[in-house]
N, C-alpha and C. Protein backbone atom coordinates (compact mmCIF):
# COMPACT_ATOMS: atom_id res chain seq x y z
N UNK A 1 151.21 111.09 124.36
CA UNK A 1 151.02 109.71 123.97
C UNK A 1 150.78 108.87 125.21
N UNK A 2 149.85 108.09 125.13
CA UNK A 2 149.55 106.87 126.30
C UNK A 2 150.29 106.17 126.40
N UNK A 3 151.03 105.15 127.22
CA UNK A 3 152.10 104.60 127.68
C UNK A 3 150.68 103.13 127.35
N UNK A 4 151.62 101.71 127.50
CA UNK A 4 150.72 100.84 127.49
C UNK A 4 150.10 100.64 129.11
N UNK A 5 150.75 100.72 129.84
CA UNK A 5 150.29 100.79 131.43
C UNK A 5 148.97 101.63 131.45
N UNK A 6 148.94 102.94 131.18
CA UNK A 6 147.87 103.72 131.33
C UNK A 6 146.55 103.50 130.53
N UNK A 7 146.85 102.99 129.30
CA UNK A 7 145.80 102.45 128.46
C UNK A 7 144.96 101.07 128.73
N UNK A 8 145.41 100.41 129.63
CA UNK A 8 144.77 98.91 129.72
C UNK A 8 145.67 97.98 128.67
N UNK A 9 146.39 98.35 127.86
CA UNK A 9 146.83 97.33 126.92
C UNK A 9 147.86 96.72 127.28
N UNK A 10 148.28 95.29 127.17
CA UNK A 10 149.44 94.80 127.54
C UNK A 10 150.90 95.34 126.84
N UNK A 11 151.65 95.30 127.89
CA UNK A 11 153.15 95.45 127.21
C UNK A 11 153.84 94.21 126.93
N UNK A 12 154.43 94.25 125.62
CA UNK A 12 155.01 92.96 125.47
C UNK A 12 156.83 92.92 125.34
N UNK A 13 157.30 92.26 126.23
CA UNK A 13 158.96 92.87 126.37
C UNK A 13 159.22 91.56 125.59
N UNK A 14 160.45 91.35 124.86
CA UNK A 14 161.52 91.06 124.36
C UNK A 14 160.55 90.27 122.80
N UNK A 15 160.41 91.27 122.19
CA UNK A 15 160.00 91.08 120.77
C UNK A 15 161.37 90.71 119.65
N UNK A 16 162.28 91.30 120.48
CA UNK A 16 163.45 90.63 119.71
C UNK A 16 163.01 89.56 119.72
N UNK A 17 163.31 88.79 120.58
CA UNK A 17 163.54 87.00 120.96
C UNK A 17 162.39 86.71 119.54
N UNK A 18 161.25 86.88 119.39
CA UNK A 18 160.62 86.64 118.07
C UNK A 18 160.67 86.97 116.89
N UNK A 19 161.39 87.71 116.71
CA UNK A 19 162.25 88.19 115.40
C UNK A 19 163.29 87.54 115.21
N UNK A 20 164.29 87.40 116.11
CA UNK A 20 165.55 86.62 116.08
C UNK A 20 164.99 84.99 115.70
N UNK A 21 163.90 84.96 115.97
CA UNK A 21 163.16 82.94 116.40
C UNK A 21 163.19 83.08 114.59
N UNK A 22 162.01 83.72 114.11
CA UNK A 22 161.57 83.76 112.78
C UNK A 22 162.32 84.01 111.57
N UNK A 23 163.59 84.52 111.92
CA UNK A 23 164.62 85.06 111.12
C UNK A 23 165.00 83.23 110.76
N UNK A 24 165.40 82.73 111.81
CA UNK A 24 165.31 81.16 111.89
C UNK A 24 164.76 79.96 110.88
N UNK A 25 163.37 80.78 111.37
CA UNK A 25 162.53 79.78 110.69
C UNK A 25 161.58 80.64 110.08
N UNK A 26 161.49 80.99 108.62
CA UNK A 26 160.84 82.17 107.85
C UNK A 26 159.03 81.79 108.53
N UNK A 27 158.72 80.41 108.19
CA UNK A 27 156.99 80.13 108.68
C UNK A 27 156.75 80.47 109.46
N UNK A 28 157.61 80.74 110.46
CA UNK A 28 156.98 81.44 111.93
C UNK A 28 156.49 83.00 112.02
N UNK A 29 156.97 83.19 111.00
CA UNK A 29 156.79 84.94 110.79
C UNK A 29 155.38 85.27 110.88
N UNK A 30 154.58 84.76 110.44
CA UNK A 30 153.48 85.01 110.21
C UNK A 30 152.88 85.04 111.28
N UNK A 31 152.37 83.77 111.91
CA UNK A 31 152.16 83.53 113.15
C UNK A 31 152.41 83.98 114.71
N UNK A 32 153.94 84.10 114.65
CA UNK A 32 154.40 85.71 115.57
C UNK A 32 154.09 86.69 115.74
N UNK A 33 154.36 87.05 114.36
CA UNK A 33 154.13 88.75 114.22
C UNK A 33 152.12 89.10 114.53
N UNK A 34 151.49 88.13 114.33
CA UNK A 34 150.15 88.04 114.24
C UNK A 34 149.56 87.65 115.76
N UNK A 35 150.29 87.17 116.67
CA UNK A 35 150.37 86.42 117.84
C UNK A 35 150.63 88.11 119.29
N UNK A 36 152.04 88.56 118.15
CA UNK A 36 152.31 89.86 118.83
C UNK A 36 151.69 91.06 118.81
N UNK A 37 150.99 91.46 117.91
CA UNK A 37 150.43 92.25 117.13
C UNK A 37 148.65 92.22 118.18
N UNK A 38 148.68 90.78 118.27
CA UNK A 38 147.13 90.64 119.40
C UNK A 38 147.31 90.79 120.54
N UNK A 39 148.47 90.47 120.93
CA UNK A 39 148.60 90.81 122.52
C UNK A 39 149.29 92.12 122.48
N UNK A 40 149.55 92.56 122.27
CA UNK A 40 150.42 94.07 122.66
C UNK A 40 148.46 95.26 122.17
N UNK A 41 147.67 94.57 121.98
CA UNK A 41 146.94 95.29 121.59
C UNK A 41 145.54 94.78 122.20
N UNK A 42 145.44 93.83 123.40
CA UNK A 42 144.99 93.03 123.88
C UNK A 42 144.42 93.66 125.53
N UNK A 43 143.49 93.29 126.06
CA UNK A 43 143.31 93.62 127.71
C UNK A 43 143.21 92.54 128.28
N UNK A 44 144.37 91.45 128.85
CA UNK A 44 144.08 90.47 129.59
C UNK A 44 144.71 90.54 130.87
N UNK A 45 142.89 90.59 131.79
CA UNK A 45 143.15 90.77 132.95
C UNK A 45 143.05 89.96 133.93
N UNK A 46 142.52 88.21 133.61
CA UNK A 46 142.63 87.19 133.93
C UNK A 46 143.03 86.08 132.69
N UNK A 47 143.59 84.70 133.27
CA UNK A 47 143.65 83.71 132.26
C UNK A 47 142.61 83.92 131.46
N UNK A 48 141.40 83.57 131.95
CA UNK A 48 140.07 83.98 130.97
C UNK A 48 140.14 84.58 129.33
N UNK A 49 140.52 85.85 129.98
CA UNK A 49 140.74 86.48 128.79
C UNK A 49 141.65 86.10 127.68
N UNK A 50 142.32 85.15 127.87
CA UNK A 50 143.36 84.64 127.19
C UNK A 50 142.89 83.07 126.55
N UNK A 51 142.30 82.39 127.11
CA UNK A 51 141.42 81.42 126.51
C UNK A 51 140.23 81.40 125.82
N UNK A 52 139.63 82.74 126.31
CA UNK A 52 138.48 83.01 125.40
C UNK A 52 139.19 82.98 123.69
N UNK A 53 139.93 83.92 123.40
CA UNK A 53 141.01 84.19 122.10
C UNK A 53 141.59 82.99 121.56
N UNK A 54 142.20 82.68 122.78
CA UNK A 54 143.23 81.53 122.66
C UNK A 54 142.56 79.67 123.29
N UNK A 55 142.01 79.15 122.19
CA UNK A 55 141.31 77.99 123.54
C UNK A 55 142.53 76.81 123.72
N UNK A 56 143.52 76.61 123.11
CA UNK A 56 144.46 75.84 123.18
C UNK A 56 145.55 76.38 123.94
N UNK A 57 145.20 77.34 124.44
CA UNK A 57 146.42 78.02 125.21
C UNK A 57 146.82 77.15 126.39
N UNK A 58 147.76 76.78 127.39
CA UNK A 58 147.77 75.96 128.11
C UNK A 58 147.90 76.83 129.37
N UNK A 59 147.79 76.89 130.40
CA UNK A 59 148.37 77.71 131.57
C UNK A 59 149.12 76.78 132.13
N UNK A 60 150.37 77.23 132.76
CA UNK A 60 151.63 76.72 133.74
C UNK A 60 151.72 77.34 134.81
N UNK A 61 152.39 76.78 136.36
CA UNK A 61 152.51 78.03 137.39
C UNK A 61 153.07 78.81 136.97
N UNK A 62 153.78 80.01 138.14
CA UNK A 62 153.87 81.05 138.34
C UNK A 62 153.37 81.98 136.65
N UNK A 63 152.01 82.23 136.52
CA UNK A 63 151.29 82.89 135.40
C UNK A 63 151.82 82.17 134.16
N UNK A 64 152.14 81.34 133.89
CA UNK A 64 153.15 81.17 132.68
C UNK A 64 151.99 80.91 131.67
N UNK A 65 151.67 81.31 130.46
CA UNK A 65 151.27 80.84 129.55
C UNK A 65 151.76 79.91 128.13
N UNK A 66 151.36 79.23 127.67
CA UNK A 66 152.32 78.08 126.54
C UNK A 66 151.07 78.68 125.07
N UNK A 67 151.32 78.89 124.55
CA UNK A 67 150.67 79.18 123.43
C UNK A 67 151.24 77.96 122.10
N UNK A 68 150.52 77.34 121.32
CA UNK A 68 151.17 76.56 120.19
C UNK A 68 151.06 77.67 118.90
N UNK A 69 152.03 77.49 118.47
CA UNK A 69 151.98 78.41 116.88
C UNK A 69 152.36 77.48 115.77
N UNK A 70 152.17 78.63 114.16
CA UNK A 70 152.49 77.68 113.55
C UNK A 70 151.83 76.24 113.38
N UNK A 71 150.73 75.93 113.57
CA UNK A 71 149.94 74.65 113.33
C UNK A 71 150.82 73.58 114.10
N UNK A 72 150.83 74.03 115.64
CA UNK A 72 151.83 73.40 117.13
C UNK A 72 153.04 72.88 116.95
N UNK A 73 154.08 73.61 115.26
CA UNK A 73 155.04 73.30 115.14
C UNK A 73 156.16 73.77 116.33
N UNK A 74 155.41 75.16 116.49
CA UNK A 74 156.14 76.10 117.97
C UNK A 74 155.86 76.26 118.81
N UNK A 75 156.48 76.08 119.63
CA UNK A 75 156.08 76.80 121.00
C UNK A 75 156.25 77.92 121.45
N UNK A 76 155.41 78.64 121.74
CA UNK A 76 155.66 79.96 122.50
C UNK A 76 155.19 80.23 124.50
N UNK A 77 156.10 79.93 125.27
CA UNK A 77 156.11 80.58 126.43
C UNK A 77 156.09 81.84 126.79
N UNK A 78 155.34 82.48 128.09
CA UNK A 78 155.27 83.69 127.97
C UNK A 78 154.92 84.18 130.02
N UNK A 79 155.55 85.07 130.31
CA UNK A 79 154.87 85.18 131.70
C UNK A 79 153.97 86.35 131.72
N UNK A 80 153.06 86.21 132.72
CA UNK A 80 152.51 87.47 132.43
C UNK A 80 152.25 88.05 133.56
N UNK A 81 151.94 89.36 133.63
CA UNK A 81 151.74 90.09 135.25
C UNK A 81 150.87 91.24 134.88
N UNK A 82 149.27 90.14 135.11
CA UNK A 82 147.80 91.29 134.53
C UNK A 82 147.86 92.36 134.67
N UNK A 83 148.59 93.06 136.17
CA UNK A 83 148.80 94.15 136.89
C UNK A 83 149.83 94.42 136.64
N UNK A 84 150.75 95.26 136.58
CA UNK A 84 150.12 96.34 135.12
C UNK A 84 149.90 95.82 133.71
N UNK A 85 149.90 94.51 133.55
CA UNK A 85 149.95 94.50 132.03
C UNK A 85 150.59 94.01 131.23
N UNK A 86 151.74 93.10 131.64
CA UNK A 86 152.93 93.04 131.21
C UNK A 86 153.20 91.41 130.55
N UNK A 87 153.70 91.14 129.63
CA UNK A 87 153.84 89.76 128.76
C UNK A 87 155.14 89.60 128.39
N UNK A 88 155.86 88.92 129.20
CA UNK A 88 157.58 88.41 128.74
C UNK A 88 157.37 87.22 128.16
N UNK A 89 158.21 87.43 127.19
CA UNK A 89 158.35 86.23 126.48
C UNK A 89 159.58 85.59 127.16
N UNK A 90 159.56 84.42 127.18
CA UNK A 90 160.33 83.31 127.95
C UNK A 90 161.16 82.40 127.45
N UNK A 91 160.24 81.94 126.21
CA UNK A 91 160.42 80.73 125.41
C UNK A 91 160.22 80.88 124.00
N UNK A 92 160.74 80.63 122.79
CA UNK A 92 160.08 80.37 121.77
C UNK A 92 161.17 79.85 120.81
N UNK A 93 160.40 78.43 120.31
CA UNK A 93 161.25 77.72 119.91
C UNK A 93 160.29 76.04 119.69
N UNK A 94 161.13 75.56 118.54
CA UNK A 94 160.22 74.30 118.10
C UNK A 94 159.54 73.14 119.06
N UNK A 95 159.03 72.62 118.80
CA UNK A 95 157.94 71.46 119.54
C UNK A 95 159.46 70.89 120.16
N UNK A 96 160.66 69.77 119.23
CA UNK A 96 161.54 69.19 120.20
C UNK A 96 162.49 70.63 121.04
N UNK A 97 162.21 71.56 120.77
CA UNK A 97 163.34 72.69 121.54
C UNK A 97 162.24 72.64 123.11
N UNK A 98 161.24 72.72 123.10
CA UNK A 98 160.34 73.03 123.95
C UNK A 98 160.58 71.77 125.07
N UNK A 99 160.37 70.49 124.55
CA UNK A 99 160.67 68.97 124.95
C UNK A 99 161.93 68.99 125.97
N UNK A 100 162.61 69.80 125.94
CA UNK A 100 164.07 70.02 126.69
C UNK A 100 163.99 70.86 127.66
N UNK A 101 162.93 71.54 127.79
CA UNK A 101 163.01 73.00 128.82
C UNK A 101 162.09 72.60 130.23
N UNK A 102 162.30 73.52 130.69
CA UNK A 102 161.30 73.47 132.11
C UNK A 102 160.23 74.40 131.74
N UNK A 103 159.22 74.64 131.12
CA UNK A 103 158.39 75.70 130.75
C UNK A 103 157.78 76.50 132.19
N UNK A 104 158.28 75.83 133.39
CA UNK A 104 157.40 76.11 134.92
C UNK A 104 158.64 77.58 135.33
N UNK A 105 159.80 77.38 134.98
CA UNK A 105 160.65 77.93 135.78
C UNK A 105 161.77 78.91 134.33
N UNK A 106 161.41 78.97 133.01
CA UNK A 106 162.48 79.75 132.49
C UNK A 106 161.76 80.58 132.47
């Protein structure tokens, strides 16, 4: 079996944190699981590639990406590290949960 490193495809670590979010709030399910499902199956090897898909996506320093879900009820933060591949989730949590955070530095 191919590992996601060896394949080009991103790895996406703490899929809990979006299960645990949606368990929360049932509407998000959709949108998550559909959000996760594209990137874990995805080749993004610059921002580029991530705005082409995504045009509302926002970029933050250190790689951070802000994605809106849910019709921008949610927010989803995310870091990423093209080399090898890799997509942590950071953040995810409603428009005022988001309003409270540092999206540059969690």
């Amino acid at each position: 079996m191919t590992s996601p490193f060896e394949s080009g495809l991103m790895h996406v670590i703490k899929r809990k944190a979006l299960v645990e979010f949606w368990k929360k709030h049932a509407d998000a399910q959709i949108p998550l699981a559909a959000w996760y499902h594209e990137a874990k199956s995805a080749v993004w090897n610059a921002p580029q590639d991530i705005k082409d898909r995504y045009r509302s996506a926002d970029f933050l320093p250190g790689n951070r990406v802000l994605f809106n879900m849910g019709g921008n009820k949610y927010r989803l933060v995310v870091k990423i590290v093209y080399v090898p591949g890799v997509v942590y989730v950071r953040f995810v949590g409603t428009h005022a949960e988001y309003d409270r955070i540092n999206a540059e530095t969690i």
